[in-house]
PDB file of N, CA and C in Angstrom:
ATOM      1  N   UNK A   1     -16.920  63.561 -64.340  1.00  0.00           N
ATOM      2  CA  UNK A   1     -17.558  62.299 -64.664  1.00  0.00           C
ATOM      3  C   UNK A   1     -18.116  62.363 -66.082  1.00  0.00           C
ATOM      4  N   UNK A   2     -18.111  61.414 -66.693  1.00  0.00           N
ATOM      5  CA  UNK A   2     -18.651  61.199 -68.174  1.00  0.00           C
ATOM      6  C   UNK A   2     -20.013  60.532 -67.834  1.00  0.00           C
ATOM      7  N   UNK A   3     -20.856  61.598 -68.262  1.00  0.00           N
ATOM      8  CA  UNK A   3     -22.371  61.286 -68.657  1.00  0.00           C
ATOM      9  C   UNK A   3     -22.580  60.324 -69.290  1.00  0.00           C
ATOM     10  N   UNK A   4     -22.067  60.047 -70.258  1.00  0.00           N
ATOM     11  CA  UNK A   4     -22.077  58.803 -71.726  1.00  0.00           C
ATOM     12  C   UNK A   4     -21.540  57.234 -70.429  1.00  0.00           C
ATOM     13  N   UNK A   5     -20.909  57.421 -69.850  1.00  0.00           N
ATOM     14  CA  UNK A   5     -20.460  56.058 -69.459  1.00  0.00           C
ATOM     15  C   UNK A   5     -21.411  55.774 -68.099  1.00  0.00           C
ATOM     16  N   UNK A   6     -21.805  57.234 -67.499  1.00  0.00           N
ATOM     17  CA  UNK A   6     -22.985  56.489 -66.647  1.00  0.00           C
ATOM     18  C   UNK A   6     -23.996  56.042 -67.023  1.00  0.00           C
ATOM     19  N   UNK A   7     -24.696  56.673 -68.395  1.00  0.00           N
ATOM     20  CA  UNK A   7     -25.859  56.025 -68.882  1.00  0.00           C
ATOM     21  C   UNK A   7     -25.339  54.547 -69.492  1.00  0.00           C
ATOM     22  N   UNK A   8     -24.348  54.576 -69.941  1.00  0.00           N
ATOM     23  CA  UNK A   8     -23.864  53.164 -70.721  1.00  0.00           C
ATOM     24  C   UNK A   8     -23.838  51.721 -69.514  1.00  0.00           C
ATOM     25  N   UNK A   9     -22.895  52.497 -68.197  1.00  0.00           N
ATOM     26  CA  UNK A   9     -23.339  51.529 -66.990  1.00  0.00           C
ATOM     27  C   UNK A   9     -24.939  51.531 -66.526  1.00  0.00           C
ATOM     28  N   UNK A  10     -25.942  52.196 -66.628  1.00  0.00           N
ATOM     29  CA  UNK A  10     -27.031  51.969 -66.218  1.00  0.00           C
ATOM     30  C   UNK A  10     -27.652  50.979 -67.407  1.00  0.00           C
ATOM     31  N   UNK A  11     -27.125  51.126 -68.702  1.00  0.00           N
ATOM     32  CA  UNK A  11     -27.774  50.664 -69.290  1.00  0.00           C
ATOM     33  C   UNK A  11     -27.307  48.869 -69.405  1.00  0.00           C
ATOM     34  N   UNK A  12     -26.225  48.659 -69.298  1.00  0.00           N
ATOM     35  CA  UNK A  12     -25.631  47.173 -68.816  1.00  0.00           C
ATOM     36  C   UNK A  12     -25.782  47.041 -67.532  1.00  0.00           C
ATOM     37  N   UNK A  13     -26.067  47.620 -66.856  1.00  0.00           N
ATOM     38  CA  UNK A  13     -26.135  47.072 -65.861  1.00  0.00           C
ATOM     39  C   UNK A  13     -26.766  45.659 -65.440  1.00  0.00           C
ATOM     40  N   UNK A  14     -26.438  44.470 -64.512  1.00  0.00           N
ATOM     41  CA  UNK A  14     -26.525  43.226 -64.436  1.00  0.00           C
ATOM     42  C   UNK A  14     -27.494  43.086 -63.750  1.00  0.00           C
ATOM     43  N   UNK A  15     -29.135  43.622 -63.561  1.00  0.00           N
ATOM     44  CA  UNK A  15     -30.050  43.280 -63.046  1.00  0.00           C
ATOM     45  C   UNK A  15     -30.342  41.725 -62.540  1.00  0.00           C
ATOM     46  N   UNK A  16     -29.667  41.017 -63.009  1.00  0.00           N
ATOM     47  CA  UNK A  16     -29.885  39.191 -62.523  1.00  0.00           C
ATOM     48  C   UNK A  16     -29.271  38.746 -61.884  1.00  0.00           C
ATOM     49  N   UNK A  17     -28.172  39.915 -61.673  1.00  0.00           N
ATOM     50  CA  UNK A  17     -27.493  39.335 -60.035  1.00  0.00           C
ATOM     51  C   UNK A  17     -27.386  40.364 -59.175  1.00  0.00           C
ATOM     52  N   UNK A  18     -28.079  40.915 -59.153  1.00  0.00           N
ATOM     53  CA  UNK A  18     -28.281  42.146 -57.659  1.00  0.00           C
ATOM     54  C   UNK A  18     -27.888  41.455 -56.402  1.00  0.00           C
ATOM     55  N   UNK A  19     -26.330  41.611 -56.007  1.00  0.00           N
ATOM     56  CA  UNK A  19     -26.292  41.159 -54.316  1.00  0.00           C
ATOM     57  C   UNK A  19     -27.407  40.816 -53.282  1.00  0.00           C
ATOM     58  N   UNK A  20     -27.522  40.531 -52.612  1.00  0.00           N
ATOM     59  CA  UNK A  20     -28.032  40.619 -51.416  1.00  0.00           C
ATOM     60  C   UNK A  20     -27.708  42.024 -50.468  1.00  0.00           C
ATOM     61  N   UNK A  21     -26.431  41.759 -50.525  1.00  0.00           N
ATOM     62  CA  UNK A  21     -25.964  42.723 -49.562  1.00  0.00           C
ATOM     63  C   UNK A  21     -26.597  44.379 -49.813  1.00  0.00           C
ATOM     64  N   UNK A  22     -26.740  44.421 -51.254  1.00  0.00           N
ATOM     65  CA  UNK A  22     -27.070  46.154 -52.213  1.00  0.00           C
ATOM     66  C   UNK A  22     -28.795  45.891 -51.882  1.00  0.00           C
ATOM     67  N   UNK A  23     -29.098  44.951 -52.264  1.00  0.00           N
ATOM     68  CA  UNK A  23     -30.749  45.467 -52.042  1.00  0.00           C
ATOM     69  C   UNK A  23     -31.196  45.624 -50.485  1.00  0.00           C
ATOM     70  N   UNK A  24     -30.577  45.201 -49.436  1.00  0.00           N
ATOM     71  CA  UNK A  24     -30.484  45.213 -47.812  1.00  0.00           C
ATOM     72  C   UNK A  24     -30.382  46.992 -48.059  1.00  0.00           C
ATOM     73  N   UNK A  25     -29.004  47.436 -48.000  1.00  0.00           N
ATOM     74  CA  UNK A  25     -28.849  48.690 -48.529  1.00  0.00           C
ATOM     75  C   UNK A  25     -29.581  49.435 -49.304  1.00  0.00           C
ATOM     76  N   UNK A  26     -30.200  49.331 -50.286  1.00  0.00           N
ATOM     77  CA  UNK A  26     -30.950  50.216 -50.904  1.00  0.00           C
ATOM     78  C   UNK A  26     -32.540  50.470 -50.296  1.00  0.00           C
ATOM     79  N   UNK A  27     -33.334  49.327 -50.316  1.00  0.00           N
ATOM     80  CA  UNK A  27     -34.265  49.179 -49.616  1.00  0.00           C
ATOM     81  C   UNK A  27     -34.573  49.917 -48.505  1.00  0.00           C
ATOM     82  N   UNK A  28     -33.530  50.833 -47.506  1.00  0.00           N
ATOM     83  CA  UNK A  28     -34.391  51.812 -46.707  1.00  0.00           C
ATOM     84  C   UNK A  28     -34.721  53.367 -47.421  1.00  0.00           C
ATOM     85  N   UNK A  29     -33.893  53.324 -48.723  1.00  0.00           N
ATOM     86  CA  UNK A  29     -34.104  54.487 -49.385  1.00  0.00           C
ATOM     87  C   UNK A  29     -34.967  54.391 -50.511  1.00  0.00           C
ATOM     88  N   UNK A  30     -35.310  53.320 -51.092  1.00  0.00           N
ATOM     89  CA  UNK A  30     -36.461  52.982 -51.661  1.00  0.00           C
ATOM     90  C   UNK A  30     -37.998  52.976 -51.073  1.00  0.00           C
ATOM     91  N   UNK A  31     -38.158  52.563 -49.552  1.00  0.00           N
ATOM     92  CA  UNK A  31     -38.851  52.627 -48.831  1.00  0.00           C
ATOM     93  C   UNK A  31     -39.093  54.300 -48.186  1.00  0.00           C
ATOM     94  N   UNK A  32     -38.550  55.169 -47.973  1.00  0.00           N
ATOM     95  CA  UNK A  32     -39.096  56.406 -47.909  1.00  0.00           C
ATOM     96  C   UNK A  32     -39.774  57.009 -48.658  1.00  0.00           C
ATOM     97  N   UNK A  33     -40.724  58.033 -48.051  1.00  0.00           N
ATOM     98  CA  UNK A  33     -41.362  58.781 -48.755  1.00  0.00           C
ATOM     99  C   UNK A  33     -41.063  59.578 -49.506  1.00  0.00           C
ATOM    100  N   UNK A  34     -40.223  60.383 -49.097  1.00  0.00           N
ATOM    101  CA  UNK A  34     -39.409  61.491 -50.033  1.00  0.00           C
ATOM    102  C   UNK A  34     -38.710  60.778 -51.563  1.00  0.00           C
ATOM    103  N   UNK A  35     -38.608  59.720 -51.236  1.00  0.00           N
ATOM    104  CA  UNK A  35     -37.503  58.546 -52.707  1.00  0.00           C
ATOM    105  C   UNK A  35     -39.127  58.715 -53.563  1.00  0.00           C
ATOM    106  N   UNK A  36     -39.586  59.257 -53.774  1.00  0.00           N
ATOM    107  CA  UNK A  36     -40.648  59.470 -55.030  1.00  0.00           C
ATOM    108  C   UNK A  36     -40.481  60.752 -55.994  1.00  0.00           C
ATOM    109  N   UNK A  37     -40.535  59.753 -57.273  1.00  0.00           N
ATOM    110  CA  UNK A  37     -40.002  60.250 -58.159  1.00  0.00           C
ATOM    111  C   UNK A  37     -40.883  61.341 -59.043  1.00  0.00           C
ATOM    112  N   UNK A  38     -42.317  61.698 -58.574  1.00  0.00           N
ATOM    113  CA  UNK A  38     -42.834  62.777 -58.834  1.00  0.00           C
ATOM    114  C   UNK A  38     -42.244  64.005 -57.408  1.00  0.00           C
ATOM    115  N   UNK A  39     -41.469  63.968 -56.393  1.00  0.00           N
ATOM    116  CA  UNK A  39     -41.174  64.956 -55.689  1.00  0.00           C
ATOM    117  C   UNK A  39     -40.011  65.151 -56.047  1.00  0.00           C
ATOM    118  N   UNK A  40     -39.169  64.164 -56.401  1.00  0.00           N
ATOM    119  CA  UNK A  40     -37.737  64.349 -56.826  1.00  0.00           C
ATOM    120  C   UNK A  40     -37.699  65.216 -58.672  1.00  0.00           C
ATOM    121  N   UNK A  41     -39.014  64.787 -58.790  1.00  0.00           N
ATOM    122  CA  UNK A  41     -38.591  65.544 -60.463  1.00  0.00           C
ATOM    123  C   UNK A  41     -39.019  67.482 -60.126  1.00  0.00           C
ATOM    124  N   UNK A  42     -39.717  67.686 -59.072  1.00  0.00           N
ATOM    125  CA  UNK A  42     -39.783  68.900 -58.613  1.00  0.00           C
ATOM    126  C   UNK A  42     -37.885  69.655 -58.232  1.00  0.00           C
ATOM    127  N   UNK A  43     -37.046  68.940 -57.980  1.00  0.00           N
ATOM    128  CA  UNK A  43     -36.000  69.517 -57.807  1.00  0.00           C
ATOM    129  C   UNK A  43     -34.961  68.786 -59.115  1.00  0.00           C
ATOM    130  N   UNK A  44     -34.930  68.067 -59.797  1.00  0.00           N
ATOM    131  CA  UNK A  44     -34.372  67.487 -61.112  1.00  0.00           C
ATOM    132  C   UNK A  44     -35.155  66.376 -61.958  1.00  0.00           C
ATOM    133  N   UNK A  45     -35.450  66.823 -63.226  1.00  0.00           N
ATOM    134  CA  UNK A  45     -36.033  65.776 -64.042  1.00  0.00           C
ATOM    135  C   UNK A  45     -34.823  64.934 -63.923  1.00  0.00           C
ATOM    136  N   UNK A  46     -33.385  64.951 -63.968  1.00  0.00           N
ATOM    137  CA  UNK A  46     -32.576  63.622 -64.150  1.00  0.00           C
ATOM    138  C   UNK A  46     -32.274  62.715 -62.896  1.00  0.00           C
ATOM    139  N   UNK A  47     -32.406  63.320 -61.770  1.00  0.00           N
ATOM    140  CA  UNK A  47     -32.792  62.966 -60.443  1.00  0.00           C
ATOM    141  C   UNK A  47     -33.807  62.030 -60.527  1.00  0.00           C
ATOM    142  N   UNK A  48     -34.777  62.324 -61.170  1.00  0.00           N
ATOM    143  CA  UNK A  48     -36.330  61.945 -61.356  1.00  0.00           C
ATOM    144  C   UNK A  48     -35.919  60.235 -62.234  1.00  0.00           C
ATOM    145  N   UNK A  49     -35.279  60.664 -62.971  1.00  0.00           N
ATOM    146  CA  UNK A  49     -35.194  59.080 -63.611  1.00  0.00           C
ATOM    147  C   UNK A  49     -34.112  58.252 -63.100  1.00  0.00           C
ATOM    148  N   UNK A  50     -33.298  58.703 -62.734  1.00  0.00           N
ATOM    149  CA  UNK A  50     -32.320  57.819 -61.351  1.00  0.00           C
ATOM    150  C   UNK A  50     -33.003  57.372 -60.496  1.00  0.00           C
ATOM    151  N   UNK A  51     -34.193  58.294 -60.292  1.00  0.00           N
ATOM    152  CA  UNK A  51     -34.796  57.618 -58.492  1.00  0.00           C
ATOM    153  C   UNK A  51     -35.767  56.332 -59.481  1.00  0.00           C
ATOM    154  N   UNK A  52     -36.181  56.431 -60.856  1.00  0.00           N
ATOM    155  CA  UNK A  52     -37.256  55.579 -61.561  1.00  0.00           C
ATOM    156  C   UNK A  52     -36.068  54.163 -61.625  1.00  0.00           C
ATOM    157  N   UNK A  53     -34.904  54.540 -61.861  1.00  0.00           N
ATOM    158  CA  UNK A  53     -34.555  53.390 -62.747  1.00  0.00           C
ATOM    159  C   UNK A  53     -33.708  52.467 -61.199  1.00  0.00           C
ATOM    160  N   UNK A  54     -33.750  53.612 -59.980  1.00  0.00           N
ATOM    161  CA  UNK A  54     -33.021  52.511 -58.749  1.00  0.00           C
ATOM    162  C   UNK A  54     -34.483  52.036 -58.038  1.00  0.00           C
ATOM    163  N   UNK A  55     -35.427  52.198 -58.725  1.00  0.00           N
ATOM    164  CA  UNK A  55     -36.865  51.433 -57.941  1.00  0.00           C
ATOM    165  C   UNK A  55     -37.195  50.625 -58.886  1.00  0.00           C
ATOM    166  N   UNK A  56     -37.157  50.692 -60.238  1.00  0.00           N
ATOM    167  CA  UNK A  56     -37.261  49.713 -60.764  1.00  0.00           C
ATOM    168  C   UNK A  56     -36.497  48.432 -60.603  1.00  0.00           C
ATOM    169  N   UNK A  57     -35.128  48.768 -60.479  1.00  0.00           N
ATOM    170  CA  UNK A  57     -34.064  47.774 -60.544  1.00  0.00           C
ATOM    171  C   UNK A  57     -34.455  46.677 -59.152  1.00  0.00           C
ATOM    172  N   UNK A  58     -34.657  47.751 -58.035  1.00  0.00           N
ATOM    173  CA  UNK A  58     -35.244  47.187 -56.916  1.00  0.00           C
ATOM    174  C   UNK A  58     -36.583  46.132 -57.135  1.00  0.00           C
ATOM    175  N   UNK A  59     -37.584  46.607 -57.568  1.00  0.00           N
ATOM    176  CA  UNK A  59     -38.801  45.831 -57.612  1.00  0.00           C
ATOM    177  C   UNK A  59     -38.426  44.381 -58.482  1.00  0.00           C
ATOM    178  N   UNK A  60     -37.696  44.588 -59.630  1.00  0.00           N
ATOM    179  CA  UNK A  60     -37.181  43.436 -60.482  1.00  0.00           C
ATOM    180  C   UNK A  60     -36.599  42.500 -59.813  1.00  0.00           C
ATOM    181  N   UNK A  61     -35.442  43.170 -58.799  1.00  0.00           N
ATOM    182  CA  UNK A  61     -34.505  41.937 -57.552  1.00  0.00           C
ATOM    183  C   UNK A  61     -36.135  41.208 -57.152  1.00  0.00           C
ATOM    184  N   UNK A  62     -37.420  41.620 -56.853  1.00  0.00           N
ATOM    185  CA  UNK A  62     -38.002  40.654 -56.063  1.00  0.00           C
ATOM    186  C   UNK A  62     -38.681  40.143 -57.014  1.00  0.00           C
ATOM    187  N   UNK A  63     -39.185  40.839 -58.217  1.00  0.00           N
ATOM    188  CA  UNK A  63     -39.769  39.350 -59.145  1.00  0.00           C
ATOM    189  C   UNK A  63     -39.245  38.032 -59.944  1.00  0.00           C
ATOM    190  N   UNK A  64     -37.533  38.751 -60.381  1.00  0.00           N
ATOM    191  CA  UNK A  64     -37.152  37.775 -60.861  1.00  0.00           C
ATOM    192  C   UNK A  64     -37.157  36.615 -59.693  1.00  0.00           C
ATOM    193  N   UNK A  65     -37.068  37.045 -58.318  1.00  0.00           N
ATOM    194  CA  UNK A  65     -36.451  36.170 -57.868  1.00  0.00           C
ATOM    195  C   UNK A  65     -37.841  34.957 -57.269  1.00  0.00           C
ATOM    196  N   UNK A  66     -39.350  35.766 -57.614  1.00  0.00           N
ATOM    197  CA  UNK A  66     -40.575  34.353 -57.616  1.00  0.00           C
ATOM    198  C   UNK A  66     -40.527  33.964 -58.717  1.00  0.00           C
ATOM    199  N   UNK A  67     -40.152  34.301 -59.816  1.00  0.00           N
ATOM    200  CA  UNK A  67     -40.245  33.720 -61.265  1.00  0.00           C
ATOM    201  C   UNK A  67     -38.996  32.697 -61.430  1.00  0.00           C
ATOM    202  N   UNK A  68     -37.873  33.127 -61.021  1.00  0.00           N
ATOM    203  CA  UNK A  68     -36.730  31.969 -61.033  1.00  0.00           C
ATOM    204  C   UNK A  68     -36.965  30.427 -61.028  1.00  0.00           C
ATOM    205  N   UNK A  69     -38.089  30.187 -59.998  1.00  0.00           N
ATOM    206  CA  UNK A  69     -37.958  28.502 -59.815  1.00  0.00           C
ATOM    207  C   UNK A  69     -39.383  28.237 -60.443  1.00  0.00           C
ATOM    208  N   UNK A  70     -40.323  29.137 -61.551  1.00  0.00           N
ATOM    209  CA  UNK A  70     -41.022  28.837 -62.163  1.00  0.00           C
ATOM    210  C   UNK A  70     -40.281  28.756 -64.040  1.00  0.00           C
ATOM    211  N   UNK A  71     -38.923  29.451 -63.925  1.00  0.00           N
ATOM    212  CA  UNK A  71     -38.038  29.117 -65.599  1.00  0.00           C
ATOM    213  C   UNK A  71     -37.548  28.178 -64.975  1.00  0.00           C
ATOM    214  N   UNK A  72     -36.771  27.675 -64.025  1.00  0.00           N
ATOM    215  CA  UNK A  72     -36.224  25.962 -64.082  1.00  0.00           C
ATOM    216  C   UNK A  72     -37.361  25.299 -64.144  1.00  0.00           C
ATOM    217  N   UNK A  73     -38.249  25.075 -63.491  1.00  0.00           N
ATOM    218  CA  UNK A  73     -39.931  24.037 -63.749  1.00  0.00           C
ATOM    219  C   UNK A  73     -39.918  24.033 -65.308  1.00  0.00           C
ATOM    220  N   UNK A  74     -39.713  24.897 -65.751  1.00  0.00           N
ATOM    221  CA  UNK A  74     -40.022  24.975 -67.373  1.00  0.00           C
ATOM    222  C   UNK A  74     -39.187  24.338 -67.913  1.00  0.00           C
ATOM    223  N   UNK A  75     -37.753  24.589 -67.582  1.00  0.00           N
ATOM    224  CA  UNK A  75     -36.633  24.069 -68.500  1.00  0.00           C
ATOM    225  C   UNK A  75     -36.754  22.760 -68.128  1.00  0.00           C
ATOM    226  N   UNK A  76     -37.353  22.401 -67.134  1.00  0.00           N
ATOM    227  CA  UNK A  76     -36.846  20.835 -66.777  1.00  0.00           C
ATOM    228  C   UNK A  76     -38.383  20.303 -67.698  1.00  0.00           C
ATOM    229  N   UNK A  77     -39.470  20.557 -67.350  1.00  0.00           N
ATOM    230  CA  UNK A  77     -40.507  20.114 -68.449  1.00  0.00           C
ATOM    231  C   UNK A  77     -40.416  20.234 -69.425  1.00  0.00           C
ATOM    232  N   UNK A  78     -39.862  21.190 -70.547  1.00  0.00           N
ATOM    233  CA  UNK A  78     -39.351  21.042 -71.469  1.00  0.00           C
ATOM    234  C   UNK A  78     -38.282  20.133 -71.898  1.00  0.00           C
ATOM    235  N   UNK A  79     -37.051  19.534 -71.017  1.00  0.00           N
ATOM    236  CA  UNK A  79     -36.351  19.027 -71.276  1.00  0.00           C
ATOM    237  C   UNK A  79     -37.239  17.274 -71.046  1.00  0.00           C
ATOM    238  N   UNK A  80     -38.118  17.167 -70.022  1.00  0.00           N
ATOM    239  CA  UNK A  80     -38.767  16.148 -70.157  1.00  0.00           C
ATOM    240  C   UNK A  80     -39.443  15.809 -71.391  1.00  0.00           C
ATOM    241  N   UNK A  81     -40.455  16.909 -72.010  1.00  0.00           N
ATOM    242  CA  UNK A  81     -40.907  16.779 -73.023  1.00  0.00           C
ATOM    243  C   UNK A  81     -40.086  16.154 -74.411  1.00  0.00           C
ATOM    244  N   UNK A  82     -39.023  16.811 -74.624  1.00  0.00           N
ATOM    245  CA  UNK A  82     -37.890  16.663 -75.745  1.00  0.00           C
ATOM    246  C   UNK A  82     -37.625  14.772 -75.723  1.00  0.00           C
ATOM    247  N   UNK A  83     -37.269  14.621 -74.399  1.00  0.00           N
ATOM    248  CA  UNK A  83     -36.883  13.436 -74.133  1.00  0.00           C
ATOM    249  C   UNK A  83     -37.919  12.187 -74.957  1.00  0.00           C
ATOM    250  N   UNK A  84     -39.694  12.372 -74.291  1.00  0.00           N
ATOM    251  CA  UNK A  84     -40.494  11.695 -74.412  1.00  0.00           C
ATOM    252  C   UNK A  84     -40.493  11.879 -76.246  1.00  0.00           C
ATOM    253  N   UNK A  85     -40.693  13.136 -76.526  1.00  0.00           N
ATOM    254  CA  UNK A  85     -40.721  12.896 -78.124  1.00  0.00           C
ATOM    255  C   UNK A  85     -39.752  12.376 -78.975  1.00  0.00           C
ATOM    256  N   UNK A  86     -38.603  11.988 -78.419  1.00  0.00           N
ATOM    257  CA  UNK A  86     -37.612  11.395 -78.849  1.00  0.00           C
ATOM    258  C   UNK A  86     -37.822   9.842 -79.480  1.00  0.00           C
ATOM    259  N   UNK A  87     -38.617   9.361 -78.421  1.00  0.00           N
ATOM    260  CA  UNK A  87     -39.373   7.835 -78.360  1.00  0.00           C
ATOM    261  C   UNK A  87     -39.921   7.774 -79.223  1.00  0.00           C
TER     262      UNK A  87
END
């Protein structure tokens, strides 16, 4: 495996459309105790930032997804706004 192209896929990776189906799946291994990334860096520091960057990715699936219908509220008030100053 090429090191360079897994960090390159972690680093594109498409955080704004995380399945459904993958966070169902991930979520019981995010949810254990052992998935902590100060016990995992006891057996690999690079372990250690895999387990950081698949809990991060996780926690993000649930904020983008309360923040989502607070950027359309925006875009649409903004697009209201534009309108009225048009007048």
């Amino acid at each position: 495996a090429d090191p360079r192209k897994f960090l390159e896929d972690l680093l594109e990776f498409d955080k704004d459309n995380i399945p459904e189906e993958v966070i169902r799946k991930v979520t019981p291994y995010v949810e254990r105790e052992d998935f902590d990334p100060a016990a995992i860096k006891k057996a690999s520091v690079a372990c250690e930032a895999i387990c950081l960057w698949g809990r991060a990715m996780h926690k993000y699936h649930f904020v983008a997804k309360q923040v989502e219908p607070k950027k359309i509220a925006l875009r649409e008030a903004e697009a209201t706004l534009e309108k009225t100053m048009e007048k």
